[in-house]
N, C-alpha and C. Protein backbone atom coordinates (compact mmCIF):
# COMPACT_ATOMS: atom_id res chain seq x y z
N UNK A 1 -6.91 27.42 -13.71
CA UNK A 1 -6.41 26.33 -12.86
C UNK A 1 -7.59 25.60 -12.21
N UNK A 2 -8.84 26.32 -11.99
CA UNK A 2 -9.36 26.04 -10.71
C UNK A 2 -10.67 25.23 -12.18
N UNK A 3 -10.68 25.21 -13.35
CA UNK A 3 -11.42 24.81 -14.27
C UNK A 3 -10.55 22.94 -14.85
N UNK A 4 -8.97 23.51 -14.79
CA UNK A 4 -8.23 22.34 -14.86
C UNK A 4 -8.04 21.40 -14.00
N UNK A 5 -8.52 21.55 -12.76
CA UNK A 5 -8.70 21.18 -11.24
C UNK A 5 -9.92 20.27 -11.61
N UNK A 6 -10.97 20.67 -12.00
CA UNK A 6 -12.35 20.22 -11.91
C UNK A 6 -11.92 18.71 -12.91
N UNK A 7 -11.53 19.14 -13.82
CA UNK A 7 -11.15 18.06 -15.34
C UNK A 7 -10.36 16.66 -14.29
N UNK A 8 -9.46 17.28 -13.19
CA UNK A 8 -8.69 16.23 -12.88
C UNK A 8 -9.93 15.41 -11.83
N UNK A 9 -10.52 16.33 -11.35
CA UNK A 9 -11.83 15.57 -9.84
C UNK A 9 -12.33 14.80 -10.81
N UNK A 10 -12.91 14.82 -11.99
CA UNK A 10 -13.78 14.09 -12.62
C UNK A 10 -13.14 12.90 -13.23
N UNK A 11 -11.71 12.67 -13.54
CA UNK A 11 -11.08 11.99 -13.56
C UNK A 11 -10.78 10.59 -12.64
N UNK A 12 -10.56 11.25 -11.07
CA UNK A 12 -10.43 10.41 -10.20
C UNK A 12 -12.03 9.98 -9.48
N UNK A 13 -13.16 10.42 -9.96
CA UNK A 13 -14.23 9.98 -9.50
C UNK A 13 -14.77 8.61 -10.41
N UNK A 14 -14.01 9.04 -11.73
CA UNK A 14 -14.91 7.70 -12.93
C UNK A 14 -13.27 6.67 -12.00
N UNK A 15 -12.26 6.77 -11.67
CA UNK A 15 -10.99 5.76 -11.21
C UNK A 15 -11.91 5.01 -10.17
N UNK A 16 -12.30 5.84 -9.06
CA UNK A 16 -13.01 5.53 -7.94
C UNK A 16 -13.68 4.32 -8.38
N UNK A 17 -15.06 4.77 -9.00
CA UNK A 17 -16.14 3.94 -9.70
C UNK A 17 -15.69 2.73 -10.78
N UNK A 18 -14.51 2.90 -11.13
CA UNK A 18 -13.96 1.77 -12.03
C UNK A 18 -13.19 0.72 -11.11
N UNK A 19 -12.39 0.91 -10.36
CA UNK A 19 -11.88 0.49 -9.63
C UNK A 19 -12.02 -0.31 -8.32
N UNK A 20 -13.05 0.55 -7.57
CA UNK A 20 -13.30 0.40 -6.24
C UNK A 20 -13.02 0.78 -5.34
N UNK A 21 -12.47 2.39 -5.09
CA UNK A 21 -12.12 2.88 -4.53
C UNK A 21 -13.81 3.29 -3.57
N UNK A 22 -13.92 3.53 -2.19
CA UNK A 22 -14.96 3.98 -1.48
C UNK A 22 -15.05 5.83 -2.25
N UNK A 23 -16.11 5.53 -2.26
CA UNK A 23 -16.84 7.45 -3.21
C UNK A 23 -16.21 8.29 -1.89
N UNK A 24 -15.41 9.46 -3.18
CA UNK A 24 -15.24 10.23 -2.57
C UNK A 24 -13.66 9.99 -1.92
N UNK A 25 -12.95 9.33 -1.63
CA UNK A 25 -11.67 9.17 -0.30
C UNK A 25 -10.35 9.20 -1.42
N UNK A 26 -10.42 9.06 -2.93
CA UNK A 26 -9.29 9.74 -3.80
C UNK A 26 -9.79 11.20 -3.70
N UNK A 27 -10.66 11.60 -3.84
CA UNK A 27 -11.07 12.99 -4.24
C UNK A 27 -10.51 14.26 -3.06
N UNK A 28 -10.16 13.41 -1.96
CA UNK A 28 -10.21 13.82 -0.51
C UNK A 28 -8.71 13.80 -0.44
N UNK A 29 -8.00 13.53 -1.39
CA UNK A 29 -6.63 13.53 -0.94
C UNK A 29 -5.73 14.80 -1.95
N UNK A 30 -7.05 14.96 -2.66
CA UNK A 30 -6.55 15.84 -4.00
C UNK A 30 -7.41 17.41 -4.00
N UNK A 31 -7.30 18.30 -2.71
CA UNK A 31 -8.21 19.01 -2.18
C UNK A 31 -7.70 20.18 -2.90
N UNK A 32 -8.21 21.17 -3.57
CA UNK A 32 -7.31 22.55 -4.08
C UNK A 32 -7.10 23.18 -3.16
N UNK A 33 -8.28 23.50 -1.74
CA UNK A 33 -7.78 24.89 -1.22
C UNK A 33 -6.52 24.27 -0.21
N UNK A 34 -5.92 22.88 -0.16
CA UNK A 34 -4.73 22.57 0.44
C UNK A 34 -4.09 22.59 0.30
N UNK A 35 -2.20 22.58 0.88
CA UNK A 35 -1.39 22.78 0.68
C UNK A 35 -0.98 21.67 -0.28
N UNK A 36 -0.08 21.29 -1.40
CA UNK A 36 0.34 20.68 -2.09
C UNK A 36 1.81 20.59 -3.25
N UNK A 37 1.82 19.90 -4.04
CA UNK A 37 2.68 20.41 -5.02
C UNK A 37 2.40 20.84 -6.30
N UNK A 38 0.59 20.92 -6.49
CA UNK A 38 0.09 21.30 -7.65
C UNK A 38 0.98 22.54 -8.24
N UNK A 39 1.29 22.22 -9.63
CA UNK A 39 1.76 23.50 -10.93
C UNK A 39 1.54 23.56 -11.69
N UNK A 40 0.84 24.79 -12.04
CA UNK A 40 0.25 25.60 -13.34
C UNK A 40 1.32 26.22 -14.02
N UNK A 41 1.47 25.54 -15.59
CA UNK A 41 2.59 26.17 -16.35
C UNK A 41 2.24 26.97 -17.53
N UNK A 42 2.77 27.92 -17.71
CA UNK A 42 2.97 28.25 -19.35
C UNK A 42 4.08 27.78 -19.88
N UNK A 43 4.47 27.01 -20.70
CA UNK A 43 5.74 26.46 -21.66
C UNK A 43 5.98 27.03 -22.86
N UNK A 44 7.37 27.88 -23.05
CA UNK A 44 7.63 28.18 -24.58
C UNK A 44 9.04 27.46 -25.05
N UNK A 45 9.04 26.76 -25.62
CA UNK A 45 10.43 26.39 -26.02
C UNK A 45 10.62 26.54 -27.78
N UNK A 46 11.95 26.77 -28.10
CA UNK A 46 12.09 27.16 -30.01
C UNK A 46 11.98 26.10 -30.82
N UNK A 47 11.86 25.93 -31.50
CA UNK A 47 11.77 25.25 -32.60
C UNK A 47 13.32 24.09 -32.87
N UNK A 48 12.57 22.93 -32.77
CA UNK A 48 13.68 21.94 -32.96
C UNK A 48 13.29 20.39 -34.38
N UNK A 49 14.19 20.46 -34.42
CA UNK A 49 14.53 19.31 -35.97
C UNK A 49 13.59 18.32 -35.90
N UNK A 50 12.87 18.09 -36.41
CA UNK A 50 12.28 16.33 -36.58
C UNK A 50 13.16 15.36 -36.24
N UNK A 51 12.69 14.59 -35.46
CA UNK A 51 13.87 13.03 -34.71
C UNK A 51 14.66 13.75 -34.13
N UNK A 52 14.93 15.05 -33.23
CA UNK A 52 15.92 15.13 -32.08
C UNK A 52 14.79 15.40 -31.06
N UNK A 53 15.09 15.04 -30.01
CA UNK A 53 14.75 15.11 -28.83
C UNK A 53 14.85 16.28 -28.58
N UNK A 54 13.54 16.79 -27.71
CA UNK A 54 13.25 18.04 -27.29
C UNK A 54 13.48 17.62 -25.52
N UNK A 55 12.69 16.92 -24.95
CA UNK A 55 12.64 16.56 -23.71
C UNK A 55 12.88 14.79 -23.63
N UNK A 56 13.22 14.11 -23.17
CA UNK A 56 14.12 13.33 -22.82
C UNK A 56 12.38 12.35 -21.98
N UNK A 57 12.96 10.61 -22.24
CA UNK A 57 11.57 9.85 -21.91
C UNK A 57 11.38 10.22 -20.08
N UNK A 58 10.23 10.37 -19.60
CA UNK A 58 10.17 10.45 -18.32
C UNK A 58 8.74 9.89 -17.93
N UNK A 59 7.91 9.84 -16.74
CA UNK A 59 6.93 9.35 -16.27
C UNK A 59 6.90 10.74 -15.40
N UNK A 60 5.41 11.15 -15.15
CA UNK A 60 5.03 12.30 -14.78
C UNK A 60 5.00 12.25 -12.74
N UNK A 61 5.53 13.16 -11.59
CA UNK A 61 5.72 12.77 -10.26
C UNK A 61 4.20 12.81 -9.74
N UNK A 62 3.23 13.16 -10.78
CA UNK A 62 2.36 13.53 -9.03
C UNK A 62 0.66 12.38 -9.91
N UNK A 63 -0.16 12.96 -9.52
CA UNK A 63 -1.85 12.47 -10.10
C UNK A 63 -1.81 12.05 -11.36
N UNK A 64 -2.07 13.46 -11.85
CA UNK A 64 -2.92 13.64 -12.94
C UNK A 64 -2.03 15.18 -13.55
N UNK A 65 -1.51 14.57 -15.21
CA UNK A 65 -1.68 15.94 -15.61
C UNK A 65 -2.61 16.50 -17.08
N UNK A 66 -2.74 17.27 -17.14
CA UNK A 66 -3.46 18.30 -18.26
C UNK A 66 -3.19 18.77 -18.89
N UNK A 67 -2.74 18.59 -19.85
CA UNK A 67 -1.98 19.15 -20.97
C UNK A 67 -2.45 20.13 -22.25
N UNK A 68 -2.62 20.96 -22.75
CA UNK A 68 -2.69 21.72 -23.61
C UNK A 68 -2.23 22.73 -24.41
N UNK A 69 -2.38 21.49 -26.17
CA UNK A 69 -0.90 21.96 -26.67
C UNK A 69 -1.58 21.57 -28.16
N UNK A 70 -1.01 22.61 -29.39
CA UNK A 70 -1.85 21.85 -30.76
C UNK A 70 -0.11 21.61 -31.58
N UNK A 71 0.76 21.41 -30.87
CA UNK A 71 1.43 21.23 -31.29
C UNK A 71 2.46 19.35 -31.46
N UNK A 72 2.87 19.17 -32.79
CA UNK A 72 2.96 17.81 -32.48
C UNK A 72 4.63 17.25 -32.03
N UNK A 73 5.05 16.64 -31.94
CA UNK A 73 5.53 15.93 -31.24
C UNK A 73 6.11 15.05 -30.08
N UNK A 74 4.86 15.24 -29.07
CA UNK A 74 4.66 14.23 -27.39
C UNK A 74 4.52 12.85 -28.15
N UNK A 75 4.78 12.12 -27.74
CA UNK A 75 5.04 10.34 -27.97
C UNK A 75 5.11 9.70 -26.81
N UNK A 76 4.36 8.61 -26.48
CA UNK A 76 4.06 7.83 -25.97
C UNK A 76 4.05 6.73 -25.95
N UNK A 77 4.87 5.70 -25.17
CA UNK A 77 5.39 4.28 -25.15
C UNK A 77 4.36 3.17 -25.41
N UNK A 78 3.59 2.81 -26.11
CA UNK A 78 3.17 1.76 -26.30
C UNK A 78 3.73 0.30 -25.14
N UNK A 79 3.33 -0.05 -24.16
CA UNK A 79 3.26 -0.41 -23.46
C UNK A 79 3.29 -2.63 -23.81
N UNK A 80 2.59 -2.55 -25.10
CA UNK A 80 2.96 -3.78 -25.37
C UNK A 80 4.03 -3.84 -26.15
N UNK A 81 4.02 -3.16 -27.38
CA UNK A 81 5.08 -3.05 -28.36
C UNK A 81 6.13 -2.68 -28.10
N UNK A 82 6.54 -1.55 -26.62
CA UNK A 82 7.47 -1.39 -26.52
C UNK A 82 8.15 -0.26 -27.48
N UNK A 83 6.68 0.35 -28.62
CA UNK A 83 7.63 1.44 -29.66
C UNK A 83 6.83 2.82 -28.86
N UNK A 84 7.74 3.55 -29.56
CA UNK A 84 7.36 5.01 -29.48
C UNK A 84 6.20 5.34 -30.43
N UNK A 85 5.22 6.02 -30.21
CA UNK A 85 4.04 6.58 -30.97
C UNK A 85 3.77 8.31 -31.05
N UNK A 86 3.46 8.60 -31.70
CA UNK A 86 3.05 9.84 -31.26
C UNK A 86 1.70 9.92 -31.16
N UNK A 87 1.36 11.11 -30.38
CA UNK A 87 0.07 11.56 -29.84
C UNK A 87 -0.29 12.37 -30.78
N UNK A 88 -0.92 12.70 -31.39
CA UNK A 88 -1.22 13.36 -32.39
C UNK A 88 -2.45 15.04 -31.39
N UNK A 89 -2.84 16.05 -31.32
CA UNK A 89 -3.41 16.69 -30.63
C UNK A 89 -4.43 17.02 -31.26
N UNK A 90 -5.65 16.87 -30.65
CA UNK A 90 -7.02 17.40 -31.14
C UNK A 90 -7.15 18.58 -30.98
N UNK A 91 -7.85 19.55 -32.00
CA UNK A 91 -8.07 20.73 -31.50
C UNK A 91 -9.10 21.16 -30.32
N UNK A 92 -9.09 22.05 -29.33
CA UNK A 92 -9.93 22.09 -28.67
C UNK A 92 -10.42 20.96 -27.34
N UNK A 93 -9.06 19.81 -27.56
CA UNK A 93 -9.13 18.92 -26.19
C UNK A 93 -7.65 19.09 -25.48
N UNK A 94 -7.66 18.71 -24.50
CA UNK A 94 -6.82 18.35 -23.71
C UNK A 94 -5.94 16.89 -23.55
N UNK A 95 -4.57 16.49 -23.42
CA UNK A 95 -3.90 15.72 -23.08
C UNK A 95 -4.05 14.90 -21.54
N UNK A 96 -4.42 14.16 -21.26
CA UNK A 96 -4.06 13.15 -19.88
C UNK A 96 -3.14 12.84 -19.81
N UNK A 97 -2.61 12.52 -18.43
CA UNK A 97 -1.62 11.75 -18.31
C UNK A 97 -1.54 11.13 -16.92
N UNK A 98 -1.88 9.85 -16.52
CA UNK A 98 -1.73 9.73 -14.74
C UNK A 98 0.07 9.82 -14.81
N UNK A 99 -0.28 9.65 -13.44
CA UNK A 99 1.18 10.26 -12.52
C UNK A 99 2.10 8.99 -11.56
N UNK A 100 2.75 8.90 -11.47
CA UNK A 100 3.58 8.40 -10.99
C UNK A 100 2.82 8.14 -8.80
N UNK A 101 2.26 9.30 -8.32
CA UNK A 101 1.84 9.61 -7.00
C UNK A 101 0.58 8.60 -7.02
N UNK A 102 -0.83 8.35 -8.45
CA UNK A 102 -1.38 7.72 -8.48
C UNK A 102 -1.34 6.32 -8.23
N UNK A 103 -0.37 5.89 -8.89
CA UNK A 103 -0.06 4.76 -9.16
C UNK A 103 0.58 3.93 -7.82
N UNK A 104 1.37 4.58 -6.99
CA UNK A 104 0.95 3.82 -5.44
C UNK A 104 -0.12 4.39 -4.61
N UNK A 105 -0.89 5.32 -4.82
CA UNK A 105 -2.15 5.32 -4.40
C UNK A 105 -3.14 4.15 -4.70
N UNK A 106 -3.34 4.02 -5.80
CA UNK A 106 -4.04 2.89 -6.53
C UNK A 106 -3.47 1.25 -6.42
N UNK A 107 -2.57 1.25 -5.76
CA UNK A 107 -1.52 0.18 -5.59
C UNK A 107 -0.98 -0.19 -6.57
N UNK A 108 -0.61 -0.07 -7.69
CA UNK A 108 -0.54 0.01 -9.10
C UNK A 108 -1.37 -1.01 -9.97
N UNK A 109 -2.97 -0.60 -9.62
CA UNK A 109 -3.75 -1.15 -10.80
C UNK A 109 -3.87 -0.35 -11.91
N UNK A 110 -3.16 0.77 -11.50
CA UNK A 110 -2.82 1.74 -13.10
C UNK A 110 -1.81 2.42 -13.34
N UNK A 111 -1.10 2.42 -14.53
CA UNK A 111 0.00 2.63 -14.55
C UNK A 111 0.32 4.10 -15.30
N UNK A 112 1.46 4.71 -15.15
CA UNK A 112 2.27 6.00 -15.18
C UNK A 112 2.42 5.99 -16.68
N UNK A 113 1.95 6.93 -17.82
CA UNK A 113 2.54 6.82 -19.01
C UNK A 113 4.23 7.26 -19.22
N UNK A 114 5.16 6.51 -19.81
CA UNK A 114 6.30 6.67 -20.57
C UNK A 114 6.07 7.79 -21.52
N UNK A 115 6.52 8.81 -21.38
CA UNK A 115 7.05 9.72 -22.67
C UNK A 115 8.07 10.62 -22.48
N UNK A 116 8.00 11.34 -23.99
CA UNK A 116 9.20 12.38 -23.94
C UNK A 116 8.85 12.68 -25.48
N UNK A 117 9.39 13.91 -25.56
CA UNK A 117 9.01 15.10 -26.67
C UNK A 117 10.25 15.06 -27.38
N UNK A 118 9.51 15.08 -28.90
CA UNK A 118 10.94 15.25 -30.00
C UNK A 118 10.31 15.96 -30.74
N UNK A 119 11.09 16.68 -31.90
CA UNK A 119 10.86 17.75 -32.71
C UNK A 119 9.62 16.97 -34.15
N UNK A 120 8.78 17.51 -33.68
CA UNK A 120 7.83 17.35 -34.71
C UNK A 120 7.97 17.19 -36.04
N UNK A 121 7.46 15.96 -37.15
CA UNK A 121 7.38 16.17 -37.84
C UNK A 121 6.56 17.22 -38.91
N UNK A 122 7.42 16.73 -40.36
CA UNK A 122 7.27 18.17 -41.20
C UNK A 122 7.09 19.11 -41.01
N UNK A 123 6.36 20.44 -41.51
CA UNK A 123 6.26 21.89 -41.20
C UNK A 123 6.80 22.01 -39.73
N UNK A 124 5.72 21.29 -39.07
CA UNK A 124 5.38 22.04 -37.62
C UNK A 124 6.96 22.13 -37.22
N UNK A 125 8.02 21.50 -37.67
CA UNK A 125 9.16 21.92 -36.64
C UNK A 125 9.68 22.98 -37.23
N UNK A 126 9.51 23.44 -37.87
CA UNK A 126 9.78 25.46 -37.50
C UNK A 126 9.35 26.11 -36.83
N UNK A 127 7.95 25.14 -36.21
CA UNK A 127 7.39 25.89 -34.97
C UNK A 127 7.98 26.43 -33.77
N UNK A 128 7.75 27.65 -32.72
CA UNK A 128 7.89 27.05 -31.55
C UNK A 128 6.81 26.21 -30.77
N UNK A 129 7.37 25.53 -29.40
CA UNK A 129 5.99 25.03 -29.08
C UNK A 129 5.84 26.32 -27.72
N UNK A 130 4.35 26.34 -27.60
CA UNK A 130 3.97 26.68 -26.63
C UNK A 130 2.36 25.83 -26.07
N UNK A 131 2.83 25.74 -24.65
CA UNK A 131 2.10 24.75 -23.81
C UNK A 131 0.91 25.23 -22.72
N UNK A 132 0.38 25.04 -22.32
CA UNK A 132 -0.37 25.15 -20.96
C UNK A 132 -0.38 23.70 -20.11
N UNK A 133 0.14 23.25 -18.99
CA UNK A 133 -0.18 22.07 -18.09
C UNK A 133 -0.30 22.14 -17.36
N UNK A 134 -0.89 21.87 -16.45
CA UNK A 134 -1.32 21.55 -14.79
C UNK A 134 -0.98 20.56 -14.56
N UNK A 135 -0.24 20.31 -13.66
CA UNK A 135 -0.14 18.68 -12.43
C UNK A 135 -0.46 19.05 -11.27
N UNK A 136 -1.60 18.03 -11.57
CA UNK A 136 -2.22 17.89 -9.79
C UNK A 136 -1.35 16.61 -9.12
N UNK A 137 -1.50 17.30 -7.86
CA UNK A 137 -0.72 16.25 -7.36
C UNK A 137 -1.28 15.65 -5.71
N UNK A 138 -0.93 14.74 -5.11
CA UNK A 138 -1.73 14.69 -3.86
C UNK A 138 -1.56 15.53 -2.79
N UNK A 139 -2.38 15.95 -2.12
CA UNK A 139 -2.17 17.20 -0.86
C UNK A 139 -0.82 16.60 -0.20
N UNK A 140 0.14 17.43 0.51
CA UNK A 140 1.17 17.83 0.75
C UNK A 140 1.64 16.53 2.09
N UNK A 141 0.75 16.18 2.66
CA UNK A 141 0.79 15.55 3.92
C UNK A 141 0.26 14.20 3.40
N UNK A 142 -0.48 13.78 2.28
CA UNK A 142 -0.89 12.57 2.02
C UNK A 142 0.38 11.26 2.03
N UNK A 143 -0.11 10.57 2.71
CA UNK A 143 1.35 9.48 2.73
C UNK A 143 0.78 8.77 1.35
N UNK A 144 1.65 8.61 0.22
CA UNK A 144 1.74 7.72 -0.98
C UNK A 144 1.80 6.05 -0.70
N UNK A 145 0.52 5.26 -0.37
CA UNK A 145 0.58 4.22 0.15
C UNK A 145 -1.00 3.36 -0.27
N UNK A 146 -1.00 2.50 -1.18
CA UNK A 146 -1.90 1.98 -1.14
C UNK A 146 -3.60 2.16 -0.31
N UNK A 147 -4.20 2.69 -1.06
CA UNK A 147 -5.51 2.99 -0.77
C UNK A 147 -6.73 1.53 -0.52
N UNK A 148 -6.25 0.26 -1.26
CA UNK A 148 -6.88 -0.65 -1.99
C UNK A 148 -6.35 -2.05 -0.73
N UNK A 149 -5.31 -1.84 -0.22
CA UNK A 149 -4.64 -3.05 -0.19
C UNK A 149 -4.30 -2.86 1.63
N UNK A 150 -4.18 -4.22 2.14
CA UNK A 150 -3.91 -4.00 3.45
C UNK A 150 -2.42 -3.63 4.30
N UNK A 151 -2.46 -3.01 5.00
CA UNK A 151 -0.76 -1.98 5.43
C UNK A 151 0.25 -3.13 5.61
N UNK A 152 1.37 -2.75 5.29
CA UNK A 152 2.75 -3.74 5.08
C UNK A 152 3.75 -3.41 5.89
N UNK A 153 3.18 -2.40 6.79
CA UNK A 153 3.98 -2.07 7.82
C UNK A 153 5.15 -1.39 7.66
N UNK A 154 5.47 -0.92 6.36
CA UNK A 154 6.36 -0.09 5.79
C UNK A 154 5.77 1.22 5.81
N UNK A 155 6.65 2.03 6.80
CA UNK A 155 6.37 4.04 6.18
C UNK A 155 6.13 4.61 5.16
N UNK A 156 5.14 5.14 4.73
CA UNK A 156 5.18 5.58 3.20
C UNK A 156 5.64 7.27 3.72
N UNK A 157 6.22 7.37 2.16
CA UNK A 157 6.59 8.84 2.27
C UNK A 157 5.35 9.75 1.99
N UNK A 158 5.32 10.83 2.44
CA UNK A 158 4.36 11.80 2.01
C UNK A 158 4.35 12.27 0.55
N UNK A 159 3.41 13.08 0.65
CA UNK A 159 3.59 13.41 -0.62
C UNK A 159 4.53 14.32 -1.22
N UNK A 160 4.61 15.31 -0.02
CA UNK A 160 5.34 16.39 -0.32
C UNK A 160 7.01 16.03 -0.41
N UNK A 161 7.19 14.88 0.48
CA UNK A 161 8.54 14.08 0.41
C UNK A 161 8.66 13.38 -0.74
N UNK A 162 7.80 12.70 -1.94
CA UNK A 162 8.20 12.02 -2.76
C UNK A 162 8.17 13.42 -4.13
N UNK A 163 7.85 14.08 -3.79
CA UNK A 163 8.26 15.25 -5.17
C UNK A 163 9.59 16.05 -5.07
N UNK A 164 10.11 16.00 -3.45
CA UNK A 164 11.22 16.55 -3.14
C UNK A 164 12.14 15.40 -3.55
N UNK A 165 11.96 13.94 -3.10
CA UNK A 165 12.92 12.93 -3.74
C UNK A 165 12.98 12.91 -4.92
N UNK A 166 12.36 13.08 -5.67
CA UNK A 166 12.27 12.96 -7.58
C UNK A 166 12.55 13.98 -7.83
N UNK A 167 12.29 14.77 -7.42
CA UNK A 167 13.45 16.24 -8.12
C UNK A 167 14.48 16.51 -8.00
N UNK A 168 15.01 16.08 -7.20
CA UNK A 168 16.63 15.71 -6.07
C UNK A 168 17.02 14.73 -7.17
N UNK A 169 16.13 13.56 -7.11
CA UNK A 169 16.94 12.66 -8.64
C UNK A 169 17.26 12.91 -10.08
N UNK A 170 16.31 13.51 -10.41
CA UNK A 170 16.18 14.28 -12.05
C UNK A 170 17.21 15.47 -11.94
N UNK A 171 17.65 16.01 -10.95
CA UNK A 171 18.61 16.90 -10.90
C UNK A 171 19.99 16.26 -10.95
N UNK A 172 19.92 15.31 -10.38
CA UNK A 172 21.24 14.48 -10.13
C UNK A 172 21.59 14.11 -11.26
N UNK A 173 20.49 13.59 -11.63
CA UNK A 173 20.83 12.65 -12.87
C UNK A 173 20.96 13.66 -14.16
N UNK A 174 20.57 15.07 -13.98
CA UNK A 174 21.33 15.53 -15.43
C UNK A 174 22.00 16.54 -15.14
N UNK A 175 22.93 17.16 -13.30
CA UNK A 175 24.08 17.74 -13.53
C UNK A 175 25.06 17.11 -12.56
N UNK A 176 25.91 16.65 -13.72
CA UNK A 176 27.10 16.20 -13.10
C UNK A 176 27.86 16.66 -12.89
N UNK A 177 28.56 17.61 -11.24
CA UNK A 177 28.82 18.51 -10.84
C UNK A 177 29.30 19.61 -11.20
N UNK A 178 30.04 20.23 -10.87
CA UNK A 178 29.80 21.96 -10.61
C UNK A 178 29.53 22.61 -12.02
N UNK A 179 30.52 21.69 -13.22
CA UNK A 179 30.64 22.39 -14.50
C UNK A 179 29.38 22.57 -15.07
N UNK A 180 28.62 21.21 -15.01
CA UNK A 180 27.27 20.96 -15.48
C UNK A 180 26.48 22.26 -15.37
N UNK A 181 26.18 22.46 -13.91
CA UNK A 181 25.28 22.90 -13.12
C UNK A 181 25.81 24.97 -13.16
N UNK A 182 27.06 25.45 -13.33
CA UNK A 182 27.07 26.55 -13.78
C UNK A 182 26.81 26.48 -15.15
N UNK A 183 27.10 25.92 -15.88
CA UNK A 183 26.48 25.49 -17.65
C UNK A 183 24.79 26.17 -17.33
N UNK A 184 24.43 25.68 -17.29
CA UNK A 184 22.80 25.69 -16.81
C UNK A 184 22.52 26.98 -16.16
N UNK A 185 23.30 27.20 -15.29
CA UNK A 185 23.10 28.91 -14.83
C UNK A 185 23.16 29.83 -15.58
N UNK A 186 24.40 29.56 -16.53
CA UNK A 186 24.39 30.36 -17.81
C UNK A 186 23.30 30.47 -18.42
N UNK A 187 23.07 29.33 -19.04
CA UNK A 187 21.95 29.75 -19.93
C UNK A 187 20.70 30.02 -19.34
N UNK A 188 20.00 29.95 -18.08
CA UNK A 188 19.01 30.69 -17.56
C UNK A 188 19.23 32.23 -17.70
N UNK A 189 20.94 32.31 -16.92
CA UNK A 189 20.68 33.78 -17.05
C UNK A 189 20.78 34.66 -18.28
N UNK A 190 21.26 34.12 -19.31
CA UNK A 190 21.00 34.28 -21.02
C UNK A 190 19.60 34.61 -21.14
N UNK A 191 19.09 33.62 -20.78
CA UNK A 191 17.70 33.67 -21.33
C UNK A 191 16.52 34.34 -20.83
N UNK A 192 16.85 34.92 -18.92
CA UNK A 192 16.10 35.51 -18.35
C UNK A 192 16.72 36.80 -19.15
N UNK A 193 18.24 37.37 -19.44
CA UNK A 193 18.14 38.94 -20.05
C UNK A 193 17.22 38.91 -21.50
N UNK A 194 17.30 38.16 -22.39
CA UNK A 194 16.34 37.97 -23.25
C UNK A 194 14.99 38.21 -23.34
N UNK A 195 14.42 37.86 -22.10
CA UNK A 195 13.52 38.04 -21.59
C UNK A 195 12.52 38.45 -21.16
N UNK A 196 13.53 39.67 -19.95
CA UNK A 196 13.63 40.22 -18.83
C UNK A 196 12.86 39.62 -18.04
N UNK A 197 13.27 38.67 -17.73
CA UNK A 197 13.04 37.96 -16.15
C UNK A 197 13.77 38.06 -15.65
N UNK A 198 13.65 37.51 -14.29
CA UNK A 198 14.61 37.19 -13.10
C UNK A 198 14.76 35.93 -13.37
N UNK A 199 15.92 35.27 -13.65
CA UNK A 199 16.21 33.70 -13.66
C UNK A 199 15.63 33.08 -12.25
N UNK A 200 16.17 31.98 -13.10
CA UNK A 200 16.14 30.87 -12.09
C UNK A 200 17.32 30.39 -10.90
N UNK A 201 17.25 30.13 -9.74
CA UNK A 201 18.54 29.47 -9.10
C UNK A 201 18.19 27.84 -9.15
N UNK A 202 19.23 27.18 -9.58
CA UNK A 202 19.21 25.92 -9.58
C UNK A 202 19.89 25.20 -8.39
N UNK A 203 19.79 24.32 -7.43
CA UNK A 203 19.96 24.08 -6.42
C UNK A 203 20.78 22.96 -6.43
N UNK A 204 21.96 22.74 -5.85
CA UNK A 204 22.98 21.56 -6.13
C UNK A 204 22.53 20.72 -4.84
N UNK A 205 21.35 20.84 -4.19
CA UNK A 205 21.12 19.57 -2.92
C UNK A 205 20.24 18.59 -3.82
C-alpha cells in the first residue's frame, strides 16, 4: 500500500507542476498517516462471456486509483468518439485512473475516466479475474473545493462526506427495495460459506 501510495504522490506532484498548483499543497491533502477513505483491495471475480458486462460504466469517487491486473477486459470511454475501447494491460505496469474527488480539487481542468468491465475477449474469458487496486482518496476532513479558483461562497462537502454521498447513491441506484437488497444478502452469504468468510452486511441507509 504504502509503495502504491508513493506511485499516487508522484502522480499529483508532475499535476502540481503541469498545472499550477503551489509545490506541495495537493500532496498535503493526500497524507497516508491521516485519517481518510483510502482502500486497498484484492478482487476475485469468475469467469464471464465476451460482450457481457462484468461491472457496469462508472467514474472512480476519490484521487487517484492503481490498478493491477494482466487480465483483459477494463474499457475506457474515448472521450471524443464517445466509443468504448479497451485497455489492453502491460505486463509488469500498473493502470491509472483520476478520480472523481480530483477533479473538483483541480476545478475540473482534469477529468474522471468513464469505464466499466466486460468479459474479455477470446481465451482469456475462461479466466477468472483477479485484481489488486488502491484508491487514494483525499484526507477525511479535506473540503472538495477548488484549489485553483477563487471561493463562490458555496460549502463544499468534505471529503469524507462526498464518499458517504456516492455510496448512498450507487446503493440506491442498484437496490430497489427490500427484495433487491435481501437478493444480495443471499448471495454474499452463499459466497462467504464458500469461502469461509464472514459476509458482508449491506446497509439500506
Amino acid at each position: 500500500m504504502r509503495d502504491a501510495h508513493a506511485v499516487v504522490m508522484g502522480i499529483l506532484r508532475a499535476l502540481e507542476q503541469g498545472i499550477g498548483v503551489p509545490e506541495g499543497e495537493l500532496l498535503a491533502l493526500h497524507r497516508l498517516e491521516a485519517q481518510s477513505g483510502d482502500q486497498a483491495r484484492v478482487t476475485h471475480a469468475p469467469p464471464v462471456a465476451s460482450g457481457r458486462i462484468a461491472l457496469g460504466e462508472h467514474t472512480d469517487y476519490g484521487s487517484v486509483t492503481v490498478l493491477f491486473n494482466r487480465l483483459g477486459g477494463l474499457q475506457a470511454m474515448d472521450p471524443e468518439t464517445r466509443e468504448w475501447r479497451y485497455v489492453r494491460p502491460v505486463p509488469g505496469c500498473a493502470l491509472i485512473n483520476l478520480g472523481d474527488a480530483l477533479v473538483q480539487l483541480l476545478g475540473r481542468r482534469v477529468f474522471s475516466g468513464l469505464h466499466r468491465v466486460m468479459g474479455p475477449p477470446g481465451e482469456q474469458a475462461k479466466c477468472s479475474r483477479h485484481s489488486v487496486v488502491y484508491f487514494a482518496r483525499p484526507n477525511g476532513d479535506v473540503p472538495l473545493k477548488s484549489l485553483m479558483d477563487e471561493e463562490d461562497g458555496k460549502e463544499a462537502l468534505t471529503a469524507d462526506e462526498w464518499i458517504k454521498q456516492r455510496a448512498t447513491m450507487r446503493l440506491k441506484a442498484n437496490f430497489k427495495g427490500q427484495e433487491t437488497i435481501d437478493k444480495y444478502r443471499a448471495m454474499e452469504h452463499a459466497r462467504a460459506r464458500e469461502n469461509d468468510i464472514a459476509p458482508q452486511v449491506v446497509s439500506e441507509a
